[in-house]
PDB file of N, CA and C in Angstrom:
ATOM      1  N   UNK A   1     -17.090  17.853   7.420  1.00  0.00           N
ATOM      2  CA  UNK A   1     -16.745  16.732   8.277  1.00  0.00           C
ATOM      3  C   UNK A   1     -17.939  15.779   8.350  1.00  0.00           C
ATOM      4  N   UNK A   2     -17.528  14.277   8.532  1.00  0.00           N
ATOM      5  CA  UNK A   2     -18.683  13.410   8.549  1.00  0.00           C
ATOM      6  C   UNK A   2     -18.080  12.370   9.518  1.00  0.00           C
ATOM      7  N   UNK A   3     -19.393  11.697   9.673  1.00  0.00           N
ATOM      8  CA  UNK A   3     -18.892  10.863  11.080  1.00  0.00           C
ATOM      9  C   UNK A   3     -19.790   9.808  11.069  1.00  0.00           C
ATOM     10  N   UNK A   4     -19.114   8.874  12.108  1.00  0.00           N
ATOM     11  CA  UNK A   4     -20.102   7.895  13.006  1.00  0.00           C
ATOM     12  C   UNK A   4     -19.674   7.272  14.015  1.00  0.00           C
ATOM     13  N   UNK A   5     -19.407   6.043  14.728  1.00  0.00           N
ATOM     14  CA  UNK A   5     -19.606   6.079  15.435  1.00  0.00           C
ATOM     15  C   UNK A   5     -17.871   5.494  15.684  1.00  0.00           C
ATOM     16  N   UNK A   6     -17.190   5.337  14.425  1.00  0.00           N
ATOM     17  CA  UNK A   6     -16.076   4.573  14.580  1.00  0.00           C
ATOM     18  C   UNK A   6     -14.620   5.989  14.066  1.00  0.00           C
ATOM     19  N   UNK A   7     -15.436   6.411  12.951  1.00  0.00           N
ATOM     20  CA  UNK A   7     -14.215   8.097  12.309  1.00  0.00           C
ATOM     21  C   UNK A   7     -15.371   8.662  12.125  1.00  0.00           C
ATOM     22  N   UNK A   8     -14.167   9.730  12.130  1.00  0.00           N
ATOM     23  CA  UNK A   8     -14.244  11.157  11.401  1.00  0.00           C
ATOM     24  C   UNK A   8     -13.584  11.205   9.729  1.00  0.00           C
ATOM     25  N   UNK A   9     -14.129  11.799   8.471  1.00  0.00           N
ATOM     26  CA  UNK A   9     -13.822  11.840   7.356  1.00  0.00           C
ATOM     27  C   UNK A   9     -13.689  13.644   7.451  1.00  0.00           C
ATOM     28  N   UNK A  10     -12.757  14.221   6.743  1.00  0.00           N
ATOM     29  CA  UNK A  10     -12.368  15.297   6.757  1.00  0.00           C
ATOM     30  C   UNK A  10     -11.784  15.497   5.422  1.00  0.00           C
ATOM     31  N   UNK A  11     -12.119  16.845   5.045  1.00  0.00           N
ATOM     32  CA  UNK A  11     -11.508  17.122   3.244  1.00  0.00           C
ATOM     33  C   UNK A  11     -10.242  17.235   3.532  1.00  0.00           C
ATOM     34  N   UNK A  12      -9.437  16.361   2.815  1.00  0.00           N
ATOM     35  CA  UNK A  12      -8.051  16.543   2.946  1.00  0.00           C
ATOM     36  C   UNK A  12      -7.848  18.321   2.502  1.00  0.00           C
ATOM     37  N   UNK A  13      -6.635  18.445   3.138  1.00  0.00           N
ATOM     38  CA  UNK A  13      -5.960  20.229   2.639  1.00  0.00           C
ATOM     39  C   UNK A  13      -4.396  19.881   2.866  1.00  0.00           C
ATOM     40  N   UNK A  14      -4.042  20.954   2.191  1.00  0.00           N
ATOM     41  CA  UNK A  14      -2.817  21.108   2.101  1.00  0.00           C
ATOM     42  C   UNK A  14      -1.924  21.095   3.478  1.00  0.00           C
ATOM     43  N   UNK A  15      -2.201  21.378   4.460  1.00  0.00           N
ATOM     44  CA  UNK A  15      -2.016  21.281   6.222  1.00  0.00           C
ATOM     45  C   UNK A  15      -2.205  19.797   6.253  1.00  0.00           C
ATOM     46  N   UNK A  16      -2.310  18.589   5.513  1.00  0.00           N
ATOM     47  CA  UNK A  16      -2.185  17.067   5.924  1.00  0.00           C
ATOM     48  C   UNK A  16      -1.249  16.896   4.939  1.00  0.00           C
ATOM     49  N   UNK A  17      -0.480  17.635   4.544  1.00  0.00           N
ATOM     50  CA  UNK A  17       0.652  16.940   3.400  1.00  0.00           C
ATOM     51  C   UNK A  17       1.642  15.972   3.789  1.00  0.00           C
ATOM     52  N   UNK A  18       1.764  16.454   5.424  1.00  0.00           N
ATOM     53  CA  UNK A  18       3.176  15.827   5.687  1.00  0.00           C
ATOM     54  C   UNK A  18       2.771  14.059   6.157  1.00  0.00           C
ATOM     55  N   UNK A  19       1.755  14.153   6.684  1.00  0.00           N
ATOM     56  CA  UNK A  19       1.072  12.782   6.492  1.00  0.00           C
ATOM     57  C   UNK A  19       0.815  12.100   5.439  1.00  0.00           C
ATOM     58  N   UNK A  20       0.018  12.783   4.541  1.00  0.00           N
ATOM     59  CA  UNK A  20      -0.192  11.774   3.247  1.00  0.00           C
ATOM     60  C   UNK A  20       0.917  11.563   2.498  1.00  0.00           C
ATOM     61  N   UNK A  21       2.298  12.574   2.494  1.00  0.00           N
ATOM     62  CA  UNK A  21       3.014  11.875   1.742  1.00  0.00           C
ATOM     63  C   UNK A  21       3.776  10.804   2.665  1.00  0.00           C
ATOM     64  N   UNK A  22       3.495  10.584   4.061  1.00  0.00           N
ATOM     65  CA  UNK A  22       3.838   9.735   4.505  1.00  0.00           C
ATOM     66  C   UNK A  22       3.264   8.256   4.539  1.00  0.00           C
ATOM     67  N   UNK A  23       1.988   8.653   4.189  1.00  0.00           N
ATOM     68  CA  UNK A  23       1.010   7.263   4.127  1.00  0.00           C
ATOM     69  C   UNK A  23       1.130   6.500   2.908  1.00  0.00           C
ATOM     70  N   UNK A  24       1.913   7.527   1.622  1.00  0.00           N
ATOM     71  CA  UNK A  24       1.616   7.156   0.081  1.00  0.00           C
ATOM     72  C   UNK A  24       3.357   6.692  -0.049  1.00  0.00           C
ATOM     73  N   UNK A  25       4.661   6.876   0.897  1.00  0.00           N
ATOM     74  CA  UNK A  25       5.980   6.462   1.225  1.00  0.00           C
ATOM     75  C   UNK A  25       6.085   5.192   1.682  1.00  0.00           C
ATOM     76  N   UNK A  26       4.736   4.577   2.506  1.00  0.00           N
ATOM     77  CA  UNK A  26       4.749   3.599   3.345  1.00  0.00           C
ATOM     78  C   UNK A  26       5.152   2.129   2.358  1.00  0.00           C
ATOM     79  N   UNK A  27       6.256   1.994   2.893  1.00  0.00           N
ATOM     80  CA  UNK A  27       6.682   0.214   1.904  1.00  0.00           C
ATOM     81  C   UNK A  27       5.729  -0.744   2.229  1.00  0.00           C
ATOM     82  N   UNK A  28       5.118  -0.950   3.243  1.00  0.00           N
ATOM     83  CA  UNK A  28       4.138  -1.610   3.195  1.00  0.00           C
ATOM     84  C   UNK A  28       2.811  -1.373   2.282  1.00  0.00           C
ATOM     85  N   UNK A  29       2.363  -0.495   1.981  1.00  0.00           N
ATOM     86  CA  UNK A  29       1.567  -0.036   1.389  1.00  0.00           C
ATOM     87  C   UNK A  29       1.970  -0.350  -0.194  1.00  0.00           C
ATOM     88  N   UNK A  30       4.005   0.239  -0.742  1.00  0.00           N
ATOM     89  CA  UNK A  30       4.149   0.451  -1.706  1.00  0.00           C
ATOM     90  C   UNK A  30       3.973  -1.007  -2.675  1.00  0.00           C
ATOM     91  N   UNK A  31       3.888  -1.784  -1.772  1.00  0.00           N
ATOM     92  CA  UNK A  31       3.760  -3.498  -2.682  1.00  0.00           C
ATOM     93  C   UNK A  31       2.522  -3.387  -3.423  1.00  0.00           C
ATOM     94  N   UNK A  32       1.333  -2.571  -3.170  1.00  0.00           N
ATOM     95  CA  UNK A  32      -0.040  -2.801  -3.789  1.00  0.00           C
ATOM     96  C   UNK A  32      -0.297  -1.672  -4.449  1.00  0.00           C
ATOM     97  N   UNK A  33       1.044  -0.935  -5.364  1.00  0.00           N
ATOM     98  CA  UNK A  33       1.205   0.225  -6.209  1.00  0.00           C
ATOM     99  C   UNK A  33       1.942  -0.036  -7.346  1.00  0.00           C
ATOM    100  N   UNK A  34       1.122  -0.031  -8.602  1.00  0.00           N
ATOM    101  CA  UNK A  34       1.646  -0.676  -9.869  1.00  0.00           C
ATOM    102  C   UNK A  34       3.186   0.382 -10.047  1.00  0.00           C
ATOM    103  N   UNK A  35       2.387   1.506  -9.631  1.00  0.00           N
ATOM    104  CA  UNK A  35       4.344   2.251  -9.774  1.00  0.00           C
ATOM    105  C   UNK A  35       3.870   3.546  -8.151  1.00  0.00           C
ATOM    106  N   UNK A  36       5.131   3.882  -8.138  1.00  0.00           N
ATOM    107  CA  UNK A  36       5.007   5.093  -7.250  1.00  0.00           C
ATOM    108  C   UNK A  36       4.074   5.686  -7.188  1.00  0.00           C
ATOM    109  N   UNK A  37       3.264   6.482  -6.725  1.00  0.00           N
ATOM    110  CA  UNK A  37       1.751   7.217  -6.382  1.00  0.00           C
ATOM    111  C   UNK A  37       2.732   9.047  -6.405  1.00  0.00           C
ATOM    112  N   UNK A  38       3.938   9.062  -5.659  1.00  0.00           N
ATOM    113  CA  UNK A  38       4.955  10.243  -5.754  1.00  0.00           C
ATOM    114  C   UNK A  38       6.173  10.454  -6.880  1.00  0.00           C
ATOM    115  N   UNK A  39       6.111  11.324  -7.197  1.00  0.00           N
ATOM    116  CA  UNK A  39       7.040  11.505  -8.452  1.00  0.00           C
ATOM    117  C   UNK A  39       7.926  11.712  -7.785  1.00  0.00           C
ATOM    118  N   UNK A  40       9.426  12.435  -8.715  1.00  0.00           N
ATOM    119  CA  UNK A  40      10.522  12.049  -8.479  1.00  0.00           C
ATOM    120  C   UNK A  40      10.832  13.442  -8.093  1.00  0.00           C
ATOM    121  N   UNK A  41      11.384  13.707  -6.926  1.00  0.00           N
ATOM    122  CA  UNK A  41      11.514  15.068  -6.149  1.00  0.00           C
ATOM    123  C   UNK A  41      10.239  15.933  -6.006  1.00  0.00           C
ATOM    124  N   UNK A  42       9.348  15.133  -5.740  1.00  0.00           N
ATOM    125  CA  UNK A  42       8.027  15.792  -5.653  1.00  0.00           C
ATOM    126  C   UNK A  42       7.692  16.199  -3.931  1.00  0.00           C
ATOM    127  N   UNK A  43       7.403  17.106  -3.582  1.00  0.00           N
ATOM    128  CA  UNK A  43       7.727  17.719  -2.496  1.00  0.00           C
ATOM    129  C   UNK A  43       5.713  17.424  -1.782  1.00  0.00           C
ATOM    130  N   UNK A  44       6.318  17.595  -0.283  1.00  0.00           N
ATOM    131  CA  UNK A  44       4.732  16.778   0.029  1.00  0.00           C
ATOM    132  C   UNK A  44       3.824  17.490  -0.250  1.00  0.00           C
ATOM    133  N   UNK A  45       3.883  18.858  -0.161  1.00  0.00           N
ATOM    134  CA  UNK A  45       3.122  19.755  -0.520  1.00  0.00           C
ATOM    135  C   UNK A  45       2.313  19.769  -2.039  1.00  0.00           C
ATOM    136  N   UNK A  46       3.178  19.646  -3.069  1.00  0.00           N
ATOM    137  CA  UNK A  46       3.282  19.582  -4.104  1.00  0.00           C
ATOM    138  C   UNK A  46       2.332  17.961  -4.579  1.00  0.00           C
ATOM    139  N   UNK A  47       2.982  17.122  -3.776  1.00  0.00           N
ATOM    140  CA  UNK A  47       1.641  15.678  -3.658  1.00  0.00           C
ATOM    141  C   UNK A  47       0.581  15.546  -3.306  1.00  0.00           C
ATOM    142  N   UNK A  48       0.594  16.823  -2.304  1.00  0.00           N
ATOM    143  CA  UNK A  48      -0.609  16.758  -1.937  1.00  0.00           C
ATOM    144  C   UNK A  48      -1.911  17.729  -2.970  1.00  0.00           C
ATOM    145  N   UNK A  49      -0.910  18.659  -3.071  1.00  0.00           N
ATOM    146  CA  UNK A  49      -1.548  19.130  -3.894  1.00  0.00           C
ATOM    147  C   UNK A  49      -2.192  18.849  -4.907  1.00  0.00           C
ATOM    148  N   UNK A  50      -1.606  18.247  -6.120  1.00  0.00           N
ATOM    149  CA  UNK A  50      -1.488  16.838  -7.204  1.00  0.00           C
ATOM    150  C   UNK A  50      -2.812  16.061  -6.788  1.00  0.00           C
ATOM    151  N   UNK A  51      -2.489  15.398  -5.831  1.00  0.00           N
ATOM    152  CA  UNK A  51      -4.047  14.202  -5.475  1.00  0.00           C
ATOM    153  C   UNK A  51      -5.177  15.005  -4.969  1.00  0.00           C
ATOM    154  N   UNK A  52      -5.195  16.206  -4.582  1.00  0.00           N
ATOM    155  CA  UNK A  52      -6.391  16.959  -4.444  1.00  0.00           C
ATOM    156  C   UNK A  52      -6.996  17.265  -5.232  1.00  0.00           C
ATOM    157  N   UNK A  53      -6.205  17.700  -6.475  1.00  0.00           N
ATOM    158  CA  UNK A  53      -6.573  18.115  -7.767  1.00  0.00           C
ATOM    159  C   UNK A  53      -6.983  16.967  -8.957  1.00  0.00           C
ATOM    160  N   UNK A  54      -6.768  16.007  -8.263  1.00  0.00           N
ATOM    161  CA  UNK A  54      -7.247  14.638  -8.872  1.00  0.00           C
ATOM    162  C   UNK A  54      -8.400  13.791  -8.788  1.00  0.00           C
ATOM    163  N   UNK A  55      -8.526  14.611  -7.719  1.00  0.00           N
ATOM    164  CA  UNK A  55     -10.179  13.613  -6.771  1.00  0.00           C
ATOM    165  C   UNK A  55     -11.564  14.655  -7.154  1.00  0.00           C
ATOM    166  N   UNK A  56     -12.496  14.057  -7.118  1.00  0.00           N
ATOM    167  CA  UNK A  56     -13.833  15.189  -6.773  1.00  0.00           C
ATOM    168  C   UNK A  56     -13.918  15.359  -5.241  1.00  0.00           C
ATOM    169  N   UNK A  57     -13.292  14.132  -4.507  1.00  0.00           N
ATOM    170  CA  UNK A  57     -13.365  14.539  -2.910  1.00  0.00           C
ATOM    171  C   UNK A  57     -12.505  13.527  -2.376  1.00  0.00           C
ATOM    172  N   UNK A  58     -11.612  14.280  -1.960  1.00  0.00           N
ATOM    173  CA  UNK A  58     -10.553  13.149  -0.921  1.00  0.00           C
ATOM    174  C   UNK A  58     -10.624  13.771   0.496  1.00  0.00           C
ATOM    175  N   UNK A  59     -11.044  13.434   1.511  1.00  0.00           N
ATOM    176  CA  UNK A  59     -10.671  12.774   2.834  1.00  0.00           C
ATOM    177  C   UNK A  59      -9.534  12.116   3.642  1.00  0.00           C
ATOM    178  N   UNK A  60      -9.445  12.855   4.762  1.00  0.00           N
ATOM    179  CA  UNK A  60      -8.789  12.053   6.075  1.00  0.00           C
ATOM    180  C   UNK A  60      -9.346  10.825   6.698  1.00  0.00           C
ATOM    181  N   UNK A  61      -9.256   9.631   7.145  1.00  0.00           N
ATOM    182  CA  UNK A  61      -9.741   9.050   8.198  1.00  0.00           C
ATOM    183  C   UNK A  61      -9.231   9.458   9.597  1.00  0.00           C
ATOM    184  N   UNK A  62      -9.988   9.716  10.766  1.00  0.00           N
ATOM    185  CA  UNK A  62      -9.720   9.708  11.835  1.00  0.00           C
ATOM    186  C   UNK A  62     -10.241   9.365  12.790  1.00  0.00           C
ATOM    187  N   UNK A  63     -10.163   8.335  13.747  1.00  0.00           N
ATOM    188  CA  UNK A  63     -10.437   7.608  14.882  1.00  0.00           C
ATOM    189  C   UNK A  63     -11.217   8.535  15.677  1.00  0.00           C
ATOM    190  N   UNK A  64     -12.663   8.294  16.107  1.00  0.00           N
ATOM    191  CA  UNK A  64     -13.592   8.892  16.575  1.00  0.00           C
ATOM    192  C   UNK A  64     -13.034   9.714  17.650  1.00  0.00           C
ATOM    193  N   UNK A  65     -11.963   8.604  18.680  1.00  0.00           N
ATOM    194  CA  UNK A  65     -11.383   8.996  19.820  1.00  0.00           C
ATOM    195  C   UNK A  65     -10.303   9.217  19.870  1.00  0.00           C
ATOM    196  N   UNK A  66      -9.646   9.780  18.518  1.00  0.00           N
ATOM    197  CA  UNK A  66      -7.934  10.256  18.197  1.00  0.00           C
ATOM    198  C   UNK A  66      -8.381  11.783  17.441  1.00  0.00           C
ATOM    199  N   UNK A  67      -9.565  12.512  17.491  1.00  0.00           N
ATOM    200  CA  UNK A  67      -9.304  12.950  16.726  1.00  0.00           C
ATOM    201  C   UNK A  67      -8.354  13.993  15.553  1.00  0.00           C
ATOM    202  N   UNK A  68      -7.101  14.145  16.695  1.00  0.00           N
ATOM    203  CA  UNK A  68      -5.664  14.714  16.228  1.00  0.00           C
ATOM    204  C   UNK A  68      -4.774  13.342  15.170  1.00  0.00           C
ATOM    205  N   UNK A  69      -5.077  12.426  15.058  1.00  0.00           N
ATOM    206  CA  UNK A  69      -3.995  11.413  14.745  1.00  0.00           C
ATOM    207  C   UNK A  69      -4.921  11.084  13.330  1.00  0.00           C
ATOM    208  N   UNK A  70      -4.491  11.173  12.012  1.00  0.00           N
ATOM    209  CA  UNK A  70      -4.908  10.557  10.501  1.00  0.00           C
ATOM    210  C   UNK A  70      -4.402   9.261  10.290  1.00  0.00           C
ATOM    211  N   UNK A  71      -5.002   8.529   9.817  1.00  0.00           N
ATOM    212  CA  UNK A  71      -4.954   7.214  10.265  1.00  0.00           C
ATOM    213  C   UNK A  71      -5.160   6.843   8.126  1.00  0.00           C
ATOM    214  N   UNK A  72      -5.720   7.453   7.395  1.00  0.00           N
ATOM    215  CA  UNK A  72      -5.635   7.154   5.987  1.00  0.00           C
ATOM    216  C   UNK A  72      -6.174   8.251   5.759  1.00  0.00           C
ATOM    217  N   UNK A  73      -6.601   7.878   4.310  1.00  0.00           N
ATOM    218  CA  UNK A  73      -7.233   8.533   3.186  1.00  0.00           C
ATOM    219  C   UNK A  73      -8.714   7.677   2.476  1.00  0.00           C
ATOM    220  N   UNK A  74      -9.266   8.684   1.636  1.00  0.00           N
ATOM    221  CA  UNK A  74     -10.618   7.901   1.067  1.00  0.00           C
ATOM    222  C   UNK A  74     -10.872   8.937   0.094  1.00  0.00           C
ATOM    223  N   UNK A  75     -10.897   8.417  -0.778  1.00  0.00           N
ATOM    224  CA  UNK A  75     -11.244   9.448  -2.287  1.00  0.00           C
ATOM    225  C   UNK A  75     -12.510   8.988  -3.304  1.00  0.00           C
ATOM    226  N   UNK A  76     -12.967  10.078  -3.675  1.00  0.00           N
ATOM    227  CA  UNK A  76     -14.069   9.757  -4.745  1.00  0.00           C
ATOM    228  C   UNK A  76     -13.393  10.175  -5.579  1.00  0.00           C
ATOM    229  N   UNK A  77     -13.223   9.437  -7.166  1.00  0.00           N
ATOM    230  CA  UNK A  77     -13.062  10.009  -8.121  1.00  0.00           C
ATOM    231  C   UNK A  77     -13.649   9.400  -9.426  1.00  0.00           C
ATOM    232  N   UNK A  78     -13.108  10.097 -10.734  1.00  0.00           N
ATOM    233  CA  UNK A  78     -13.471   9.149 -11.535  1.00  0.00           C
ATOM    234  C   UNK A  78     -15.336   9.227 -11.841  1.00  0.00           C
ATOM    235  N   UNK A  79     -15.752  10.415 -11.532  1.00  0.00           N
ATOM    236  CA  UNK A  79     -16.663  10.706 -11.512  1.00  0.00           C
ATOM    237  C   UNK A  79     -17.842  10.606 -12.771  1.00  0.00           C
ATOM    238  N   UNK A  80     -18.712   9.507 -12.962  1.00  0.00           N
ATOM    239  CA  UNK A  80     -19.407   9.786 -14.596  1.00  0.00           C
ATOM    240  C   UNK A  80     -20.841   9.907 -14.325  1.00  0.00           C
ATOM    241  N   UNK A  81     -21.067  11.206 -14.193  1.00  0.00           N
ATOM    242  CA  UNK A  81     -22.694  11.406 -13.862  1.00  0.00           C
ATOM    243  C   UNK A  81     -23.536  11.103 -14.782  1.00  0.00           C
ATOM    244  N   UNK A  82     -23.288  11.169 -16.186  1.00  0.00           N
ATOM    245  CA  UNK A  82     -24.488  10.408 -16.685  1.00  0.00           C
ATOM    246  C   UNK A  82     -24.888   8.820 -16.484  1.00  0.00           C
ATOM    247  N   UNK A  83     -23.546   7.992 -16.100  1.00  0.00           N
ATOM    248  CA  UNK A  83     -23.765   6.447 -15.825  1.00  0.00           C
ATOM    249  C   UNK A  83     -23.849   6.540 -14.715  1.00  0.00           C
ATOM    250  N   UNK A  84     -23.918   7.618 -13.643  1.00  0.00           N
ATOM    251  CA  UNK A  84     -24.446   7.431 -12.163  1.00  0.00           C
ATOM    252  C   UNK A  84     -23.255   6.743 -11.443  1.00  0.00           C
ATOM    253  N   UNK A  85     -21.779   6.899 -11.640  1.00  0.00           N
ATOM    254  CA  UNK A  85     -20.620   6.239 -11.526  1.00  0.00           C
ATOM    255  C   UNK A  85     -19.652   6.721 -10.833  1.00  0.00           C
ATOM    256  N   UNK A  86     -18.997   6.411  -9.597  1.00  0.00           N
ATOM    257  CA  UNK A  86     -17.795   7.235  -9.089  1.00  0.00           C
ATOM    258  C   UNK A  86     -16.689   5.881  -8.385  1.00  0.00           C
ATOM    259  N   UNK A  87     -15.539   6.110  -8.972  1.00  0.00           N
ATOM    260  CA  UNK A  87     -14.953   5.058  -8.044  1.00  0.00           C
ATOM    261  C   UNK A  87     -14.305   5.525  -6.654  1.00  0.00           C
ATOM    262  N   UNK A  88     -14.363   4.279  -5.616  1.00  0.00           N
ATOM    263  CA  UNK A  88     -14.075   4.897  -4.203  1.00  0.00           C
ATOM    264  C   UNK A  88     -12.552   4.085  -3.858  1.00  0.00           C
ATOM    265  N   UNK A  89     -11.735   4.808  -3.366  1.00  0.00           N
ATOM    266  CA  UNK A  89     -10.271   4.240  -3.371  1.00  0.00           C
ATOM    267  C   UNK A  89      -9.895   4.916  -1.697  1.00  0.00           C
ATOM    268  N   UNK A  90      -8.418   4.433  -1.907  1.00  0.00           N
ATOM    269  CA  UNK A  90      -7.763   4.947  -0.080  1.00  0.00           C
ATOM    270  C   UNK A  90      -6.762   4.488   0.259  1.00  0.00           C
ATOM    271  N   UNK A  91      -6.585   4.552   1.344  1.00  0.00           N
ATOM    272  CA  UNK A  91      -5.547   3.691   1.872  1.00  0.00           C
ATOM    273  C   UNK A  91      -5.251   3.917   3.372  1.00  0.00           C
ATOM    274  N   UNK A  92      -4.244   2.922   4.100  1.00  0.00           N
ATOM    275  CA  UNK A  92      -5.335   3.085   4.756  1.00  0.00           C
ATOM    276  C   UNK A  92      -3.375   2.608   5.797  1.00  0.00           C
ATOM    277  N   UNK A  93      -2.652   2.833   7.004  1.00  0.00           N
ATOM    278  CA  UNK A  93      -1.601   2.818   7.973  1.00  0.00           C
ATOM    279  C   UNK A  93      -1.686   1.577   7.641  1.00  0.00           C
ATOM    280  N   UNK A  94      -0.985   0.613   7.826  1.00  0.00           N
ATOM    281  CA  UNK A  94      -1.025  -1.119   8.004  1.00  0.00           C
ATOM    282  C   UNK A  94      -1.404  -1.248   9.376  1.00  0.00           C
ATOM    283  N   UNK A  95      -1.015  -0.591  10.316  1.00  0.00           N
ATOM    284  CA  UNK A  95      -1.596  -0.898  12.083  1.00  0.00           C
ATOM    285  C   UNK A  95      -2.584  -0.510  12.268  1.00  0.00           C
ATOM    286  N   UNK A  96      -3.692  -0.338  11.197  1.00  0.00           N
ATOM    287  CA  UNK A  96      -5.307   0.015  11.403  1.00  0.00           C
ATOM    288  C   UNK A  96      -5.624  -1.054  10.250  1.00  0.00           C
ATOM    289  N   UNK A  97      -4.982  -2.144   9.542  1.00  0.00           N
ATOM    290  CA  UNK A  97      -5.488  -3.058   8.830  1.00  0.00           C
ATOM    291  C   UNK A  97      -6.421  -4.008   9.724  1.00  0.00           C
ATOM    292  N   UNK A  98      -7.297  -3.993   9.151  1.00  0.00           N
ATOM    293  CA  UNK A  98      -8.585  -5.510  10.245  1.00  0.00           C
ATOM    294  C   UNK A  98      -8.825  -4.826  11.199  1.00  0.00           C
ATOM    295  N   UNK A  99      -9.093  -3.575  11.413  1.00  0.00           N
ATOM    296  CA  UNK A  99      -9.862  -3.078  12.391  1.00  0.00           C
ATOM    297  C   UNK A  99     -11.016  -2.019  12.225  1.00  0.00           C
ATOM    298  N   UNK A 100     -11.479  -2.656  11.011  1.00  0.00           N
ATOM    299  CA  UNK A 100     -12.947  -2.111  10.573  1.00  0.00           C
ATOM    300  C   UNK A 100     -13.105  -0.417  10.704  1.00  0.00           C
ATOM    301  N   UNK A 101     -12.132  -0.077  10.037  1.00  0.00           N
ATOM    302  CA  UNK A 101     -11.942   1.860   9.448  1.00  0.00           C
ATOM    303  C   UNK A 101     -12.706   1.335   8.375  1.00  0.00           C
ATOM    304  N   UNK A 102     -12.017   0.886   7.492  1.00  0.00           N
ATOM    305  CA  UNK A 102     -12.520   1.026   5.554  1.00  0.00           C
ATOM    306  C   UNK A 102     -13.632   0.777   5.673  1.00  0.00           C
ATOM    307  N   UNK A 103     -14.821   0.039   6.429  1.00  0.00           N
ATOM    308  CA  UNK A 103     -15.669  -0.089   5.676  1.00  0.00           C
ATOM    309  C   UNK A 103     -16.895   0.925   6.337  1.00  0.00           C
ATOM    310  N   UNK A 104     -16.229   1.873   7.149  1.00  0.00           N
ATOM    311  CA  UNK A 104     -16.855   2.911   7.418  1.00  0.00           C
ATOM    312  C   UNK A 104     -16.804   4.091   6.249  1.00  0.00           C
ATOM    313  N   UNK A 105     -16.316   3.669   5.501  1.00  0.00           N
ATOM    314  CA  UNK A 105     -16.199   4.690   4.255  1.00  0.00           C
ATOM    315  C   UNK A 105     -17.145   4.244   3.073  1.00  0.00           C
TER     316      UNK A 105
END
């Protein structure tokens, strides 16, 4: 777990499935997804599983003072240690857009 003064970052697990496949369902969200992020009868468990196994480290966001309520995601991946390289991705509820989560990550 990591923190400051705004979230909490937490290793995603299989016990946040039913959220993330809810965060990665979100139509608002789905406009800024070249295709689906969920396959086709892919079960949340099973998604979640999938993007865990995809990341070197994916994360919860959670509100310093919610800390029961997940509010996104934040992933390292894409990892190239000899070029010193990792890309950082997420996403993030639309009713926590402009309220300065992301750039606590």
């Amino acid at each position: 777990m990591y923190s400051n003064e705004k979230v909490v970052i937490e290793h995603l697990s299989v016990e946040n499935a039913d959220f993330i496949y809810k965060l990665y369902s979100n139509q608002q969200l789905a406009e800024y997804f070249d295709e689906s992020p969920i396959l086709q009868n892919e079960t949340s468990t099973e998604f979640t599983e999938r993007i865990i196994s995809l990341c070197e480290y994916i994360f919860t966001i959670r509100p310093i003072d919610q800390l029961n309520l997940i509010i996104g995601d934040c992933a390292l991946h894409h990892w190239n240690q000899e070029k010193k390289e990792i890309e950082i991705g997420g996403s993030l509820l639309p009713e926590f857009w402009g309220k300065g989560y992301t750039i606590c990550v």
